[in-house]
Protein backbone atom coordinates (compact mmCIF):
# COMPACT_ATOMS: atom_id res chain seq x y z
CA UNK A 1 0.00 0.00 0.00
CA UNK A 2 1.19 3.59 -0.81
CA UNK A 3 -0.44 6.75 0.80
CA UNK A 4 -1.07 9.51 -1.80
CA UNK A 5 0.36 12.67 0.43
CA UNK A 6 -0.28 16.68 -0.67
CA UNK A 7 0.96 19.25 0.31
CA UNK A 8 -1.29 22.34 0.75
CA UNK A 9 1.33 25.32 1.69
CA UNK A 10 4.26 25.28 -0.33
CA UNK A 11 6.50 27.37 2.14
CA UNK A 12 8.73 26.83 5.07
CA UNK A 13 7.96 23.39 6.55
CA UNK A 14 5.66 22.60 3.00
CA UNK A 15 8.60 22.28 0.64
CA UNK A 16 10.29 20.28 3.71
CA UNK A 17 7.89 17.58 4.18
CA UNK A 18 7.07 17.36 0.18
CA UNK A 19 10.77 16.37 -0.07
CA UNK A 20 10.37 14.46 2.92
CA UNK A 21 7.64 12.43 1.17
CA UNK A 22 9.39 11.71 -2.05
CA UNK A 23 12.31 9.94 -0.29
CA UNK A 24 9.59 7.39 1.16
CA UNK A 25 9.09 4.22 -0.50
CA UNK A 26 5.27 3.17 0.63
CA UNK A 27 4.15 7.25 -0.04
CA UNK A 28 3.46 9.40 -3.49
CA UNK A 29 3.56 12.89 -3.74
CA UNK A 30 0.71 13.95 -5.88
CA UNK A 31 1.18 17.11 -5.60
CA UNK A 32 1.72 20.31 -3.44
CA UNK A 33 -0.35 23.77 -3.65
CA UNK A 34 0.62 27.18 -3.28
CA UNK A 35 -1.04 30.76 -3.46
CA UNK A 36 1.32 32.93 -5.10
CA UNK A 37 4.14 32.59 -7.79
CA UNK A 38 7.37 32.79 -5.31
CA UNK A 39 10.67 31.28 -6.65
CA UNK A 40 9.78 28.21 -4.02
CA UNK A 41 6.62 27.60 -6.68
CA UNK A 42 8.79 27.51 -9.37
CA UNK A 43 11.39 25.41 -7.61
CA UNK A 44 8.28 23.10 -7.24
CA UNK A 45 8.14 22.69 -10.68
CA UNK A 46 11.88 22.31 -11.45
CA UNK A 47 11.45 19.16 -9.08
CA UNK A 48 8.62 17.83 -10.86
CA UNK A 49 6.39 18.10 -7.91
CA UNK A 50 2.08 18.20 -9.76
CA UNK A 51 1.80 21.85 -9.03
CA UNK A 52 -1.69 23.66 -8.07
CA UNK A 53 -3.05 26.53 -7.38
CA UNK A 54 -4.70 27.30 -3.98
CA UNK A 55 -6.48 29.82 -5.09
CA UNK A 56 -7.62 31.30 -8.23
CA UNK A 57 -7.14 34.28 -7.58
CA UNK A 58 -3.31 33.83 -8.38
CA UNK A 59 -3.96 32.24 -11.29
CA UNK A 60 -2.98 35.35 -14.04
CA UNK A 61 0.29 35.78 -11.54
CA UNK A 62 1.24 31.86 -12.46
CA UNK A 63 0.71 32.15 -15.94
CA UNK A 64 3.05 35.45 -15.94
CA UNK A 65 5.32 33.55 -14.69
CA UNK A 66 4.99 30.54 -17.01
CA UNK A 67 4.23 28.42 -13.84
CA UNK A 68 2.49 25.61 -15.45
CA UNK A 69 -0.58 24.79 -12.87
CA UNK A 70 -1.84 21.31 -12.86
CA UNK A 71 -5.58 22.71 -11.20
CA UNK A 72 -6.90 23.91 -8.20
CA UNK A 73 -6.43 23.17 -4.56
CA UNK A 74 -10.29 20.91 -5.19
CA UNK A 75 -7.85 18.73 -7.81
CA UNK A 76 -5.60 18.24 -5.44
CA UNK A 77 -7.73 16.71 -3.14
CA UNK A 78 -9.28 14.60 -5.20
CA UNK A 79 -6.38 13.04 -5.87
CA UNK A 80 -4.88 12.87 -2.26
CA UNK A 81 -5.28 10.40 0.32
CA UNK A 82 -3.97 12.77 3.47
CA UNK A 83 -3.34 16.28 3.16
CA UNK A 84 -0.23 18.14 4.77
CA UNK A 85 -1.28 21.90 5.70
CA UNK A 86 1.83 24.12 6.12
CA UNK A 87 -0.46 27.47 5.73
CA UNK A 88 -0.72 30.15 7.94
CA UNK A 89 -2.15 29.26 10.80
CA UNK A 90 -5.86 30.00 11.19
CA UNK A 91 -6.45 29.63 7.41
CA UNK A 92 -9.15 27.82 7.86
CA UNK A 93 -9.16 24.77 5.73
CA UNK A 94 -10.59 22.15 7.48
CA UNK A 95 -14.40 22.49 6.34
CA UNK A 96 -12.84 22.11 2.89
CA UNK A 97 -11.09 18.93 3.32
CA UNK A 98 -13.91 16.99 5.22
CA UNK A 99 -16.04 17.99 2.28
CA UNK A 100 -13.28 16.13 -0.11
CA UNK A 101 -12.83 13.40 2.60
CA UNK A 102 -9.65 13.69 2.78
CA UNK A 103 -7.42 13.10 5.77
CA UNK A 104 -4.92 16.66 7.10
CA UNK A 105 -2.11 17.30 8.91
CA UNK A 106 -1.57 20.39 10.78
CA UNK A 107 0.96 22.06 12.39
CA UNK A 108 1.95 23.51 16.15
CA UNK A 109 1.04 27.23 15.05
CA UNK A 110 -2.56 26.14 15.20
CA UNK A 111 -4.55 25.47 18.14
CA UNK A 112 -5.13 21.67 19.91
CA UNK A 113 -8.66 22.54 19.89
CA UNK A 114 -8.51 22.07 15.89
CA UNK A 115 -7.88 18.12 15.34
CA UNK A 116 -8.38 17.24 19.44
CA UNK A 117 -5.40 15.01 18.71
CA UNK A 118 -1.51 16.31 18.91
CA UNK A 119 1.44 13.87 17.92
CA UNK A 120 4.23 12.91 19.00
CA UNK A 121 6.06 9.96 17.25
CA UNK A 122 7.61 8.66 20.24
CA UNK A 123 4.79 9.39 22.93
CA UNK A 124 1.77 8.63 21.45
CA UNK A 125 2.22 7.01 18.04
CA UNK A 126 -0.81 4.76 18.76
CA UNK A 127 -3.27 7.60 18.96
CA UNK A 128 -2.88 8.75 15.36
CA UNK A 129 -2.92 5.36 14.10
CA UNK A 130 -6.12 5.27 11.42
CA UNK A 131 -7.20 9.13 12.87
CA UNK A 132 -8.74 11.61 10.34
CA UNK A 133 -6.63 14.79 11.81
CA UNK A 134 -3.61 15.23 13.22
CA UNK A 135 -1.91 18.20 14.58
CA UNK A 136 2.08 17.68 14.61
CA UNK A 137 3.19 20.13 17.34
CA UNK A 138 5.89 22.90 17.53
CA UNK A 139 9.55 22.96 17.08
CA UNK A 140 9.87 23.51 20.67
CA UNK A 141 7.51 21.50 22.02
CA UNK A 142 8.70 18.37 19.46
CA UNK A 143 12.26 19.19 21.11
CA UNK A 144 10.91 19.02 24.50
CA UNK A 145 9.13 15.65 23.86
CA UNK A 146 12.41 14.15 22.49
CA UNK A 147 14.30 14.48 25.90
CA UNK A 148 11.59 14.77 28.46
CA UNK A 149 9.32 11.70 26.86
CA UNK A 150 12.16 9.07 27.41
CA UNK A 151 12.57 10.12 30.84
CA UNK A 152 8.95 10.42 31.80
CA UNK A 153 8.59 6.42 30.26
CA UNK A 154 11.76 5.00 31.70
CA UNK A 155 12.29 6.67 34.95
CA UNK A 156 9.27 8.96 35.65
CA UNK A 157 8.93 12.89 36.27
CA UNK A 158 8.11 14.76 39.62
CA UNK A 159 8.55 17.88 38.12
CA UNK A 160 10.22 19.79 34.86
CA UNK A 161 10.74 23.44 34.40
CA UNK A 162 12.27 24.57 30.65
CA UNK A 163 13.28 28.57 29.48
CA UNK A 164 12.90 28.81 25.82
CA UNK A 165 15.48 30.88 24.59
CA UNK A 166 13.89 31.51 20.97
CA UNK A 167 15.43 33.05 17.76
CA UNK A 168 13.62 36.36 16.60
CA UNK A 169 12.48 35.36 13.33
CA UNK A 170 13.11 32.74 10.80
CA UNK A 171 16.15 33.03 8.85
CA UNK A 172 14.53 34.95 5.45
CA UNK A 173 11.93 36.32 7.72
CA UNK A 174 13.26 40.61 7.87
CA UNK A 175 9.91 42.06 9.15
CA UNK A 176 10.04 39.88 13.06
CA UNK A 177 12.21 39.73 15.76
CA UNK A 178 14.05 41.86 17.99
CA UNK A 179 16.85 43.76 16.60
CA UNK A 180 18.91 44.31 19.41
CA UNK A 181 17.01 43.91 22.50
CA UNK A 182 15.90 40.70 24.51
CA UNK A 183 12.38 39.78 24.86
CA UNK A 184 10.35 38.41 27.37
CA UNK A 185 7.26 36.66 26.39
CA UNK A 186 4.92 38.01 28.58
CA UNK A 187 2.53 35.48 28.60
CA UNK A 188 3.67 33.41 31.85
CA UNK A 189 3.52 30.50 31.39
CA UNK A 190 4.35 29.97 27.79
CA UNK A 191 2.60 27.93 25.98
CA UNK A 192 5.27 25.36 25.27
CA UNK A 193 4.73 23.50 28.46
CA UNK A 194 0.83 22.79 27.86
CA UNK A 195 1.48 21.86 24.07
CA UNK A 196 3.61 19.55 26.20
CA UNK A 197 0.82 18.33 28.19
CA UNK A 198 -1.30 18.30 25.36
CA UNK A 199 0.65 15.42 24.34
CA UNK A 200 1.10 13.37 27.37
CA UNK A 201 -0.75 15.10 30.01
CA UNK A 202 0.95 13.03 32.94
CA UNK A 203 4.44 15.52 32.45
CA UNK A 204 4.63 18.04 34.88
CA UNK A 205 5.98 20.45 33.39
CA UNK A 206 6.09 24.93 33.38
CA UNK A 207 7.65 27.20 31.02
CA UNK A 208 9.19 30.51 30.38
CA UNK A 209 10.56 32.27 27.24
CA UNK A 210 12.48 34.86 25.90
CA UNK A 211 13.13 35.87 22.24
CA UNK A 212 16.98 36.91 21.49
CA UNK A 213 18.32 38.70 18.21
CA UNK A 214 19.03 35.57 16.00
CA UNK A 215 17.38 33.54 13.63
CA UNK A 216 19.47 30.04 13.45
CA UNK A 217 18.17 27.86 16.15
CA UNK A 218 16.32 27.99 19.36
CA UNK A 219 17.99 26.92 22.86
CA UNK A 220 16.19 25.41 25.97
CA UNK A 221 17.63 25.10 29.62
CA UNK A 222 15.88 22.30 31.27
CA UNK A 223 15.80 21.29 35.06
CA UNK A 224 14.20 18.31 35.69
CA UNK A 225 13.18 16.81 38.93
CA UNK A 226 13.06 12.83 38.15
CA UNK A 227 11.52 10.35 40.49
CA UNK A 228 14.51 8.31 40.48
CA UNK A 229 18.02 8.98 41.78
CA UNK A 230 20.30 8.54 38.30
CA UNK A 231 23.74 9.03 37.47
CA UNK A 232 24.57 11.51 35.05
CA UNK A 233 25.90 8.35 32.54
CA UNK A 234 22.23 6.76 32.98
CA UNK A 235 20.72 9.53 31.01
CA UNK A 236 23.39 9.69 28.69
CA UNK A 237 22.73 6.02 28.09
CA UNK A 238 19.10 6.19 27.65
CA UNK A 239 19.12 9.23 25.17
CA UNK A 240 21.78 8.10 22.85
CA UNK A 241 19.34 5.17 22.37
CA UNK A 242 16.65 7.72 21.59
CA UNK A 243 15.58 8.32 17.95
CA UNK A 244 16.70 11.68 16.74
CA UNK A 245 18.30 12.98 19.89
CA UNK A 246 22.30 13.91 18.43
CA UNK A 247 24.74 14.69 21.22
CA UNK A 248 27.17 17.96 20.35
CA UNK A 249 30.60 17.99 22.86
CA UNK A 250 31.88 21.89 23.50
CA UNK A 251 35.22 19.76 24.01
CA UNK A 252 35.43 18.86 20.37
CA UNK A 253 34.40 23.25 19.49
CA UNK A 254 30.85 22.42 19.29
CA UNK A 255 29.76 25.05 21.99
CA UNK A 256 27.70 27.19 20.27
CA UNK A 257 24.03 27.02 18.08
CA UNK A 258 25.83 28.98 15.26
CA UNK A 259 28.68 25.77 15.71
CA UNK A 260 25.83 22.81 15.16
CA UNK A 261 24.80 24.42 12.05
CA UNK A 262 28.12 24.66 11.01
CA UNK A 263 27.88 21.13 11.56
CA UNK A 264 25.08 20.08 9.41
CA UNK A 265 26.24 22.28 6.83
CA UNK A 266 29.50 20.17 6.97
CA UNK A 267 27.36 17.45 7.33
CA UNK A 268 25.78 18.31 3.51
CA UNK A 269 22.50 18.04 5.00
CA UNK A 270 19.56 18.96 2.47
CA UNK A 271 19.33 22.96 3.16
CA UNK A 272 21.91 22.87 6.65
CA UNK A 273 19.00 21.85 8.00
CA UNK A 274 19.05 19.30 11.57
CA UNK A 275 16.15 17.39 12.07
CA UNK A 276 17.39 15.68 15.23
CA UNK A 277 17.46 17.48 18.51
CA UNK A 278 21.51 18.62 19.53
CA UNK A 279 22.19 18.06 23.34
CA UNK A 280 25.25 19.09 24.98
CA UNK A 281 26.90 15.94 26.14
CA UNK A 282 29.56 17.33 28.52
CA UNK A 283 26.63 20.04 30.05
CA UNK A 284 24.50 17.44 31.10
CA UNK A 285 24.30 17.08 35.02
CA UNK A 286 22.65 15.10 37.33
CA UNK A 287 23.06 16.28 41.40
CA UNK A 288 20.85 13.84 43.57
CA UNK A 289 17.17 13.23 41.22
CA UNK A 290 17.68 17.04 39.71
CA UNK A 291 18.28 16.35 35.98
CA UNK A 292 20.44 19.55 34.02
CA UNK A 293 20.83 19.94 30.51
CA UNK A 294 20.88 22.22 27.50
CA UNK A 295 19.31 21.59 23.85
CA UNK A 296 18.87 23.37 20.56
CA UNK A 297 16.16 23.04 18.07
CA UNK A 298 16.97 23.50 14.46
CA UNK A 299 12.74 25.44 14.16
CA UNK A 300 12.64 24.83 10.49
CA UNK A 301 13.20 21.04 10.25
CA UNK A 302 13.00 19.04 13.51
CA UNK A 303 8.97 18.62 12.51
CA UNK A 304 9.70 17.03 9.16
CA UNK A 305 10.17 13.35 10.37
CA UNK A 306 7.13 13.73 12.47
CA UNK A 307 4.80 14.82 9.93
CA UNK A 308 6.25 11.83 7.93
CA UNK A 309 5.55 9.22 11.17
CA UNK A 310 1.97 11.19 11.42
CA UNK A 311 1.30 9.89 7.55
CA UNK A 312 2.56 6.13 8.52
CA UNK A 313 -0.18 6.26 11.41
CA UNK A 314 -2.87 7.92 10.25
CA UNK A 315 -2.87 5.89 6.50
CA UNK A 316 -2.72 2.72 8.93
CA UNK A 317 1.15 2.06 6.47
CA UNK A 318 2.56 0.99 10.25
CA UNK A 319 1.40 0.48 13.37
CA UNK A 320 4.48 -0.01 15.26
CA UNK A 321 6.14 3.62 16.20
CA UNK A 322 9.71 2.50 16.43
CA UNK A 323 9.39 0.48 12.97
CA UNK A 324 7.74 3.88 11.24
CA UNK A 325 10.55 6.17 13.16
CA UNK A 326 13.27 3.83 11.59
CA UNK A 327 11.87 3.38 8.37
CA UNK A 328 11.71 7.48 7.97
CA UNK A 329 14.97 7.84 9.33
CA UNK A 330 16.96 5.80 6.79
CA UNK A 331 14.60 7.08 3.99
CA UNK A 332 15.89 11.06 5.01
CA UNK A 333 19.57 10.34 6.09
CA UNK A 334 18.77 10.92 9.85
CA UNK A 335 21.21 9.49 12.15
C-alpha cells in the first residue's frame, strides 16, 4: 500500500515535508499547492512536484510567470489520500477537506482545539494510528518531547521546568524579531509546556521564554526533577538510544548554536537543515534526582520526520512507532 500525500502550503515546513515524502518508498507525492508565484513555486516545478493553485485568484500571476498549474487546490484533493497543511495558521481549511474526505495534517502554530489530537512519534504514536486529523506540534515542544518523553517512560517525572530561549524570526523572515534587544514573552507561562501536556498530560511540566536577536536555532535550559536517583551516565545512556536525539561535545568546538549548524552544513544536509534534537553531552548534570541539561532546536526542520511518522499512522502504512521512526529515518539520512 502507498499513501497519496499533498501538500497544501508550499513554504517553510511545506517544501520540507514534500521532499520528505518523495524519499519514502510506501508514499506518493501527488502534488503540493501554493497561493502565489514565489521562486519556491517555481522550484516546485523544477522538481517535478504536480503543481496547483490554492487559489484562483493567483492564477494570471502563475501564468506570468509561465508556472504551469496542474488545477486547483479541489484537484488536489481529489487526488490525495492525506493532506499536509503548512499554511498560515488560522487559514481555515478544514471544512474544505472533510467535504473532499480527505485526511490533514496540521501544524503547532494552530490550536489543539482544531484536530483534538496532537502527535508525538515517540509518545503517542498509537493515537494517530487510522485518525482523520492530526496536529504535529511545535519545534519547541517536538524538542521538549524528544528528551523529556524518554525520561517520563523509563524513569518517571516529579517535576520539569524549561526557558525557551527563541530566535527572533526565521532566517529569510526581515519584518520579526528583535533587533537588538531581549524579549520576554509576557505570557507566563508559555505555551510550550501545555502543548507539552497536550501530548502526554501526565508531564509536569512549566515554562518561560524569551526571544533573542538571532534567527538560526532555538535553545532550551531544562531542570528536571526525576523520580529516580540517576547518574549523570544513565541519562546519557538512555538518550543516545533515543531516535533523533544527536549529542554535540563543546570539548570537540561544538559550543555554540551557530557551531551545530556549522555542523550540518559540513554534514551536507539537504538545506543545513538538523532534524534531530543537539544536546550538549559534557553540560548534562545530574546532582541527587535534579536532571540539568541544554538543547537546541533546528525550528525549520525538527517537525519534518514527524509529519512523515503522522502519515505512517494515520494511513494505517505501520502500526508499530519505532518500525515507522526507523523506516523514515533511513529514507531522510537521519542518524
Amino acid at each position: 500500500m502507498t499513501a497519496k500525500v499533498g501538500i497544501n502550503g508550499y513554504g517553510t515546513v511545506g517544501k520540507r515535508v514534500a521532499d520528505a515524502v518523495s524519499q519514502q518508498d510506501d508514499m506518493e507525492l501527488v502534488g503540493v499547492a501554493k497561493r502565489s508565484p514565489t521562486y519556491e513555486a517555481e522550484m516546485a516545478v523544477e522538481k517535478g512536484y504536480p503543481f496547483y493553485a490554492s487559489s484562483d485568484k493567483y492564477l494570471d500571476g502563475f501564468e506570468e510567470k509561465d508556472i504551469p498549474v496542474e488545477g486547483m487546490l479541489d484537484d488536489l484533493l481529489e487526488r490525495a489520500d492525506i493532506i499536509i497543511d503548512g499554511t498560515p495558521k488560522k487559514s481555515g481549511y478544514k471544512p474544505r477537506y472533510e467535504k473532499a474526505g480527505v485526511k490533514a495534517i496540521w501544524q503547532g502554530g494552530e490550536d489543539h482545539e482544531l484536530t483534538g489530537l496532537s502527535f508525538n512519534s515517540m509518545a503517542n504514536y498509537e493515537e494517530a494510528y487510522g485518525a482523520d486529523y492530526v496536529r504535529v506540534v511545535s519545534c519547541n515542544t517536538t524538542g521538549l518531547l524528544r528528551t523529556l518523553y524518554p525520561l517520563y517512560r523509563d524513569i518517571g517525572i516529579d517535576n520539569s521546568k524549561a526557558v525557551m530561549i527563541r530566535r527572533g524570526a526565521d532566517p529569510w523572515d526581515t519584518s520579526r524579531g528583535p533587533i537588538n534587544s531581549i524579549n520576554p514573552v509576557l505570557d507566563i507561562p508559555s505555551h510550550h509546556g501545555p502543548d507539552v501536556k497536550s501530548v502526554e498530560p501526565g508531564i509536569d511540566i512549566q515554562t518561560t521564554a524569551v526571544k533573542v536577536p538571532t534567527t538560526i536555532m532555538h535553545l532550551h535550559s531544562n531542570i528536571v526533577e526525576l523520580e529516580e536517583e540517576k547518574s549523570t551516565q544513565e541519562i546519557i545512556d538512555m538518550w543516545e538510544e533515543t531516535p533523533r536525539v544527536k549529542f554535540f561535545d563543546a570539548s570537540q568546538g561544538v559550543d555554540s548554536t551557530a557551531k551545530i549548524m556549522e555542523f550540518a552544513r559540513d554534514r551536507s544536509n539537504p538545506r543545513g537543515d538538523l532534524n534531530e534534537i543537539a544536546v550538549w553531552k559534557d553540560a548534562i548534570k545530574v546532582e541527587g534526582s535534579t536532571l540539568y541539561y541544554y538543547q537546541a532546536i533546528h525550528q525549520e526542520s525538527d517537525i519534518v520526520p514527524e509529519n512523515i511518522d503522522a502519515i505512517r499512522a494515520m494511513t494505517e502504512l505501520e502500526e508499530d512507532n519505532m518500525k515507522s521512526i526507523k523506516r523514515t529515518n533511513n529514507a531522510m539520512g537521519i542518524e
